[in-house]
Protein backbone atom coordinates (compact mmCIF):
# COMPACT_ATOMS: atom_id res chain seq x y z
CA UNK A 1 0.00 0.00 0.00
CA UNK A 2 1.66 3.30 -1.22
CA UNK A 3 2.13 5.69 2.07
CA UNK A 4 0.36 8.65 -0.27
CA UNK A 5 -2.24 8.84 -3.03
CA UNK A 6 0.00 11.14 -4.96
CA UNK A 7 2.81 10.52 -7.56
CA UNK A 8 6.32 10.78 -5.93
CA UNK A 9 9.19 13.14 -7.79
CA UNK A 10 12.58 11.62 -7.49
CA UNK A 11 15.43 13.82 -7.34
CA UNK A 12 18.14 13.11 -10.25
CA UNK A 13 20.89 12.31 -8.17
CA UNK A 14 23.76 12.72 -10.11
CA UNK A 15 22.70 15.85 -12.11
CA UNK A 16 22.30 17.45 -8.29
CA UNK A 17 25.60 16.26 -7.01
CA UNK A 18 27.06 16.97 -10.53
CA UNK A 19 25.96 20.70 -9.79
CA UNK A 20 27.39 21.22 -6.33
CA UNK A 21 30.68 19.67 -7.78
CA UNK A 22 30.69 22.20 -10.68
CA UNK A 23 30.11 25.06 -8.18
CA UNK A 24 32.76 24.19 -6.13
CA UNK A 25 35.80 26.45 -7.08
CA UNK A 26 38.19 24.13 -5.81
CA UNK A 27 36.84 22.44 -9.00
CA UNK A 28 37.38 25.54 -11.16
CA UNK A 29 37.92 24.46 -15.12
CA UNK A 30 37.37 20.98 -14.40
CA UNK A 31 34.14 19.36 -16.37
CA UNK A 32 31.87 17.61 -14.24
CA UNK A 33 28.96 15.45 -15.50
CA UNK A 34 27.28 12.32 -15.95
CA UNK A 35 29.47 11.55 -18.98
CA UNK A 36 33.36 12.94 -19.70
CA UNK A 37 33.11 16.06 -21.51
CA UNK A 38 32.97 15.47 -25.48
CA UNK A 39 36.10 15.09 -27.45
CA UNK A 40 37.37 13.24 -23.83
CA UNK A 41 40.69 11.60 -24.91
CA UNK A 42 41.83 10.85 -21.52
CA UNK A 43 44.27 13.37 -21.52
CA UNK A 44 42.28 16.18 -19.78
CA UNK A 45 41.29 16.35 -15.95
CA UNK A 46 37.25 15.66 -15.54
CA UNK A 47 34.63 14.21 -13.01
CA UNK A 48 32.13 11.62 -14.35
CA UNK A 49 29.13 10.48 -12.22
CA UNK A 50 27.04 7.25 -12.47
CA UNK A 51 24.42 6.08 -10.52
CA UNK A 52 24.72 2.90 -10.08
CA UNK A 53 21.31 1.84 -8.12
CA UNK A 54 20.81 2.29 -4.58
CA UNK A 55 17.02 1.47 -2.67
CA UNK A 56 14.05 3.71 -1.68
CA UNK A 57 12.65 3.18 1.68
CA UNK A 58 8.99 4.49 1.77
CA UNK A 59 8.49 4.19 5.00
CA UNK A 60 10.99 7.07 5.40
CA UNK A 61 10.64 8.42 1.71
CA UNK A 62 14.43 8.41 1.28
CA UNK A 63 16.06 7.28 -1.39
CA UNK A 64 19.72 6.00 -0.77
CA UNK A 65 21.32 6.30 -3.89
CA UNK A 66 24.79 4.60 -4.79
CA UNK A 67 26.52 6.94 -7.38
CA UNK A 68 30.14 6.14 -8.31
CA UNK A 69 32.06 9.19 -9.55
CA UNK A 70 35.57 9.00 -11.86
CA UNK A 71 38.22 11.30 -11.37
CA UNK A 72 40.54 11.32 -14.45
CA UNK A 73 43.60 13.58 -15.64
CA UNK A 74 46.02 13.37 -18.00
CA UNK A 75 48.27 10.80 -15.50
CA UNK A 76 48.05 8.82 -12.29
CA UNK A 77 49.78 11.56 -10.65
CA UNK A 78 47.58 14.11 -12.05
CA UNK A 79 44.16 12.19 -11.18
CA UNK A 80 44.68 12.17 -7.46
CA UNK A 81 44.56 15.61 -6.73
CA UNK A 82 41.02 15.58 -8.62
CA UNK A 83 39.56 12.22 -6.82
CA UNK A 84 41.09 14.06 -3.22
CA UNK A 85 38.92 17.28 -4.13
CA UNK A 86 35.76 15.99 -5.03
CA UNK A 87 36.30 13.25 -1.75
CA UNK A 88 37.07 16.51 0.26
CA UNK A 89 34.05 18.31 -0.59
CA UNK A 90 31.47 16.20 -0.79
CA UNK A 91 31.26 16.29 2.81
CA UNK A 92 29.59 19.79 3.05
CA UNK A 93 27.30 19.21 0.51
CA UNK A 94 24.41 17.57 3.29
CA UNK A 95 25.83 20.06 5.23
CA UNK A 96 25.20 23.00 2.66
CA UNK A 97 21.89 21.65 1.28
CA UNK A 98 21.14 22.30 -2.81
CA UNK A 99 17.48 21.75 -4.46
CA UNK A 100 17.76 18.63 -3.57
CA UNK A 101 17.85 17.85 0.27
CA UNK A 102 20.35 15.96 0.85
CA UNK A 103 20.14 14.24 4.71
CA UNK A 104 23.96 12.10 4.75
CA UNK A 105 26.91 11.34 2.12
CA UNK A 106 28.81 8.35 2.81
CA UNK A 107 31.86 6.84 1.13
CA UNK A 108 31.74 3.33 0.46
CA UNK A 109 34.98 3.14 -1.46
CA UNK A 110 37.26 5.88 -1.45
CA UNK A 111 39.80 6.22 -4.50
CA UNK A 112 40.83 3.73 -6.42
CA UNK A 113 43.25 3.97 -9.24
CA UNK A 114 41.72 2.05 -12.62
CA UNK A 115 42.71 2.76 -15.77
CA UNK A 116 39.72 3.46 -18.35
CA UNK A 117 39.72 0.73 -21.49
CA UNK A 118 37.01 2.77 -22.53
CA UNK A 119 38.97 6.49 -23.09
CA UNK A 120 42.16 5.22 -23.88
CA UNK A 121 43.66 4.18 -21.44
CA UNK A 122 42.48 7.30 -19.78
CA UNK A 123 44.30 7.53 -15.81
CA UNK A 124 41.33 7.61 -13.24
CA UNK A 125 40.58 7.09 -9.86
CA UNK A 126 36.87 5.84 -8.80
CA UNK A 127 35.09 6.22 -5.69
CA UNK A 128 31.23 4.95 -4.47
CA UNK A 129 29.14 7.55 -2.67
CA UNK A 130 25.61 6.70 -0.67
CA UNK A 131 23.84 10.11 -0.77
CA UNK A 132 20.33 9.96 1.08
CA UNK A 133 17.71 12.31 -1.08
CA UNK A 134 14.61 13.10 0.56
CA UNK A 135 11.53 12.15 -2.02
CA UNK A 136 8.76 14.45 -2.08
CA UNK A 137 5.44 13.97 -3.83
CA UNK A 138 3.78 15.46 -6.43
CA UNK A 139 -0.14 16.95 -6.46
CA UNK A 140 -2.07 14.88 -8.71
């Protein structure tokens, strides 16, 4: 039995957190996005998001979304610095609040270094975020 009559709105997770990360100027002239920037040849510094599931608990109307964000640059050593920022700041964003209400960020993996068969070889480092989104509903 649904806990209200009306349609629920999910936030879009990664185009939120994708947002805060773009405002961020410790992210200044880095791309952030759900994809890497076009004409990516794994050369250039960029964040990629992906949701990769997660659960909604109606009881609570939260939905726990698992979103793993790449941190690339043009080497290993220039990658890190990248995957360290975004894993710095994504602290404040419950903290700070955006449209999207955002109740607890949790790492479940912090960086890893993986290479990217997909962009060349591109360097990366990837990291698994929990970010709890409260769900609101819509009027009918």
């Amino acid at each position: 039995m649904p806990v209200s009559p009306e349609p629920l709105v999910f936030p879009d997770v990664e185009q939120a957190v994708a947002e805060f990360l773009r405002a961020r100027p410790e992210l200044s002239g880095v791309p952030v996005g759900t994809s890497v920037p076009p004409g990516f040849d794994g050369t250039q510094r960029a964040v990629a998001l992906t949701r990769l599931g997660g659960v909604y608990l109606d009881d609570d109307r939260l939905d726990h979304a698992e979103v793993r964000l790449d941190s690339y640059g043009p080497d290993k050593t220039a990658a890190h610095p990248v995957a360290l920022v975004v894993r710095g700041v994504l602290p404040l964003l419950s903290a700070l609040g955006s449209g999207t209400v955002f109740s607890d960020v949790t790492e479940l993996q912090g960086p890893c270094f993986v290479l990217d068969r997909k962009h060349s070889d591109a360097n990366r480092y990837v990291m698994r975020y929990r970010f709890v989104a409260r769900v609101v509903s819509r009027p009918a």
